[in-house]
N, C-alpha and C. Protein backbone atom coordinates (compact mmCIF):
# COMPACT_ATOMS: atom_id res chain seq x y z
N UNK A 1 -28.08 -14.50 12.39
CA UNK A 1 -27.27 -15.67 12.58
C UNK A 1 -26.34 -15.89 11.36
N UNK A 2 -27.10 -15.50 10.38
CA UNK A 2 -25.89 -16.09 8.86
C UNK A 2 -24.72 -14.70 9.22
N UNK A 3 -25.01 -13.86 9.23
CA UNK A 3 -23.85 -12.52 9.29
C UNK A 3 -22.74 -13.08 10.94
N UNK A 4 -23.13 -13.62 11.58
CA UNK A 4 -22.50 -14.19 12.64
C UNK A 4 -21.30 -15.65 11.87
N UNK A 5 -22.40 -16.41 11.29
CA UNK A 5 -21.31 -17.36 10.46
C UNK A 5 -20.81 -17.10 9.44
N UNK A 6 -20.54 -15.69 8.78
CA UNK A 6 -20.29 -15.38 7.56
C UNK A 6 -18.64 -14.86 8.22
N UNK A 7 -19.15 -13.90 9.43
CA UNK A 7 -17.88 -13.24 9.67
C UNK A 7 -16.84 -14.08 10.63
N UNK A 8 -17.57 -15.53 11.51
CA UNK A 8 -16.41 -16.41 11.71
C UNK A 8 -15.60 -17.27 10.37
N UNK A 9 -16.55 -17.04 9.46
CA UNK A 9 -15.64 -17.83 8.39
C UNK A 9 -14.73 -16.94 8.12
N UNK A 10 -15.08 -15.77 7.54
CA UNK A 10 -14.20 -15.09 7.47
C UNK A 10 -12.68 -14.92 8.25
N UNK A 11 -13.37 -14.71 9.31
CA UNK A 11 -11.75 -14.56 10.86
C UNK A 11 -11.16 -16.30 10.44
N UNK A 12 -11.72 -17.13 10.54
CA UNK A 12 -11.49 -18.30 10.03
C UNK A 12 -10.17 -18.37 9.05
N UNK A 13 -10.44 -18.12 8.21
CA UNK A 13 -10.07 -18.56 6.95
C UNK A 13 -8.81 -17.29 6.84
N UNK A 14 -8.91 -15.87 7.43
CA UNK A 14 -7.61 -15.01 6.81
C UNK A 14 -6.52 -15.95 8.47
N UNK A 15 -7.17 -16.33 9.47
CA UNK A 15 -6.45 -17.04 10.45
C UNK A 15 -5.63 -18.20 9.81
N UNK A 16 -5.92 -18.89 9.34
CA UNK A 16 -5.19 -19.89 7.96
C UNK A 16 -4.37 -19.11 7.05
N UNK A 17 -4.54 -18.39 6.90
CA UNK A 17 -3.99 -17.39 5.63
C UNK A 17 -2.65 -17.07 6.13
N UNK A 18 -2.82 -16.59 7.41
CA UNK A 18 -1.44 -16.26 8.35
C UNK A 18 -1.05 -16.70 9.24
N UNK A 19 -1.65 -18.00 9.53
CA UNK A 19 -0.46 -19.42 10.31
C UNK A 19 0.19 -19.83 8.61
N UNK A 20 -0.03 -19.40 7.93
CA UNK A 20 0.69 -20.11 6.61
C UNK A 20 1.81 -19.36 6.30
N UNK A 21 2.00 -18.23 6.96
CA UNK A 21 2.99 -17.36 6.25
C UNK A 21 3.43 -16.27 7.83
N UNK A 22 4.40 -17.15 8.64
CA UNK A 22 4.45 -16.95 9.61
C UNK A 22 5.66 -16.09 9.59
N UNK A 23 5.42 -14.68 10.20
CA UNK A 23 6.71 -13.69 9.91
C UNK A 23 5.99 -12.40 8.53
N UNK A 24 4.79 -13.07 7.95
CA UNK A 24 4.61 -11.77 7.14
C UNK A 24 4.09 -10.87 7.98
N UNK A 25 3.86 -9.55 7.15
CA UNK A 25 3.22 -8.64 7.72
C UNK A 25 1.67 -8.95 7.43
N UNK A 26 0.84 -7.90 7.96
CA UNK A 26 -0.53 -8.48 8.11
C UNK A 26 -1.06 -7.76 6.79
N UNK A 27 -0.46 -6.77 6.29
CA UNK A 27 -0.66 -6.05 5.01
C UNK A 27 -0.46 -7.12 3.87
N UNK A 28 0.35 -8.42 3.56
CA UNK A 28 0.59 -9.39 2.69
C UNK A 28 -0.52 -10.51 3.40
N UNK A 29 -0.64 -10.73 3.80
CA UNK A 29 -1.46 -12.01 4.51
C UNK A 29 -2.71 -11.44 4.12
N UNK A 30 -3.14 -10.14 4.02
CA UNK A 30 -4.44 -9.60 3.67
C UNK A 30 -4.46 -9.62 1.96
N UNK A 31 -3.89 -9.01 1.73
CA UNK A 31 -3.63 -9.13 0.33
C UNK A 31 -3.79 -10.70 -0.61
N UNK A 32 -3.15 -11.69 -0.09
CA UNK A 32 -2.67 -13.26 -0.36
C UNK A 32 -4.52 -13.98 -0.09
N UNK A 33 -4.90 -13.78 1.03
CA UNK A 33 -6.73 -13.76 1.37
C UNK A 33 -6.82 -13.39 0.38
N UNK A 34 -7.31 -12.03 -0.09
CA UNK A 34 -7.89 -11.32 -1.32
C UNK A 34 -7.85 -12.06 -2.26
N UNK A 35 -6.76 -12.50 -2.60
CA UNK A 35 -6.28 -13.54 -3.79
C UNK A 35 -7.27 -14.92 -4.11
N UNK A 36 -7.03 -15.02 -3.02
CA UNK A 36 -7.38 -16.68 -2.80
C UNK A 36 -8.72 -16.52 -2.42
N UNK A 37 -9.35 -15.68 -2.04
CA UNK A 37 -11.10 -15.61 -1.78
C UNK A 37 -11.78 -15.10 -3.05
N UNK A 38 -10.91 -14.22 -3.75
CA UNK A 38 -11.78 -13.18 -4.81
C UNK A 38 -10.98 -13.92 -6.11
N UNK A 39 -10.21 -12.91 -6.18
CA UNK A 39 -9.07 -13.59 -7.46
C UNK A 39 -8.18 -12.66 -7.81
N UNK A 40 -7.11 -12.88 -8.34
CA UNK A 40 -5.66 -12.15 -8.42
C UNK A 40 -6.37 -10.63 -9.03
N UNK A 41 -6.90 -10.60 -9.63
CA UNK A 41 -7.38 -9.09 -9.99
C UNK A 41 -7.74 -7.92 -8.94
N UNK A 42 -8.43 -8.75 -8.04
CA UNK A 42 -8.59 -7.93 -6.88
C UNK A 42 -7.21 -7.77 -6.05
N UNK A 43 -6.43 -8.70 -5.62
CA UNK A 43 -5.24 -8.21 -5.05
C UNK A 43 -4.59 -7.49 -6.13
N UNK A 44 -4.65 -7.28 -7.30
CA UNK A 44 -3.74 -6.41 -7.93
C UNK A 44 -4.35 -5.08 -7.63
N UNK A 45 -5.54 -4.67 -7.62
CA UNK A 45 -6.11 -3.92 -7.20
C UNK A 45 -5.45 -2.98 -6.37
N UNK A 46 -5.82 -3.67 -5.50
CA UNK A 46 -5.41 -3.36 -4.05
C UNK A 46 -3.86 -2.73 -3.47
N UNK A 47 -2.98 -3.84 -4.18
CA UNK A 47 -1.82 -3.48 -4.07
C UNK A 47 -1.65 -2.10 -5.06
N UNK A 48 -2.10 -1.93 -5.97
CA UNK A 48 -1.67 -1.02 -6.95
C UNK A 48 -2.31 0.54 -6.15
N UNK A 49 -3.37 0.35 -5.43
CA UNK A 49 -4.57 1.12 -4.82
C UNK A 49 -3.16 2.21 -3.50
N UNK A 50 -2.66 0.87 -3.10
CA UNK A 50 -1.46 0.85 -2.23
C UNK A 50 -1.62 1.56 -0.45
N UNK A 51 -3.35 1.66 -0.84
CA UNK A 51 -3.49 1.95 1.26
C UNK A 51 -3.01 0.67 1.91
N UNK A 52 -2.51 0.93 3.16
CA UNK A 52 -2.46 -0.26 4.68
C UNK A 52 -4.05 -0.55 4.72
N UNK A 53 -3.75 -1.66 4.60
CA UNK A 53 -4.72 -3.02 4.98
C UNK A 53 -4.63 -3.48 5.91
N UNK A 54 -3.75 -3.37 6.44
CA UNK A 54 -3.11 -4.04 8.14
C UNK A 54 -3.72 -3.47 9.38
N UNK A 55 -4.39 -2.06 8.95
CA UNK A 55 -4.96 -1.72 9.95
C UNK A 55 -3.78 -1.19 10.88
């Protein structure tokens, strides 16, 4: 049950992430999450890492 409410928060919360930034790609909206869940180190990461996140 917690892994059930862990991963609607999740869908939750990147769903907020990208009604906020309507027109990005899903590769920035993932990234901007990262940010704001973990902390700018990890999106630098990531971006620097430079795979699609977008799936």
């Amino acid at each position: 049950m917690s892994f059930a409410l862990t991963e609607a928060t999740i869908r939750w919360s990147r769903n907020a992430v990208r009604e906020s930034m309507p027109g990005t790609s899903e590769q920035e909206v993932l990234l901007r999450w990262a940010r704001l869940t973990y902390r700018a180190e990890i999106e630098a990461r990531l971006r620097k890492d430079g795979r699609n996140l977008g799936g």
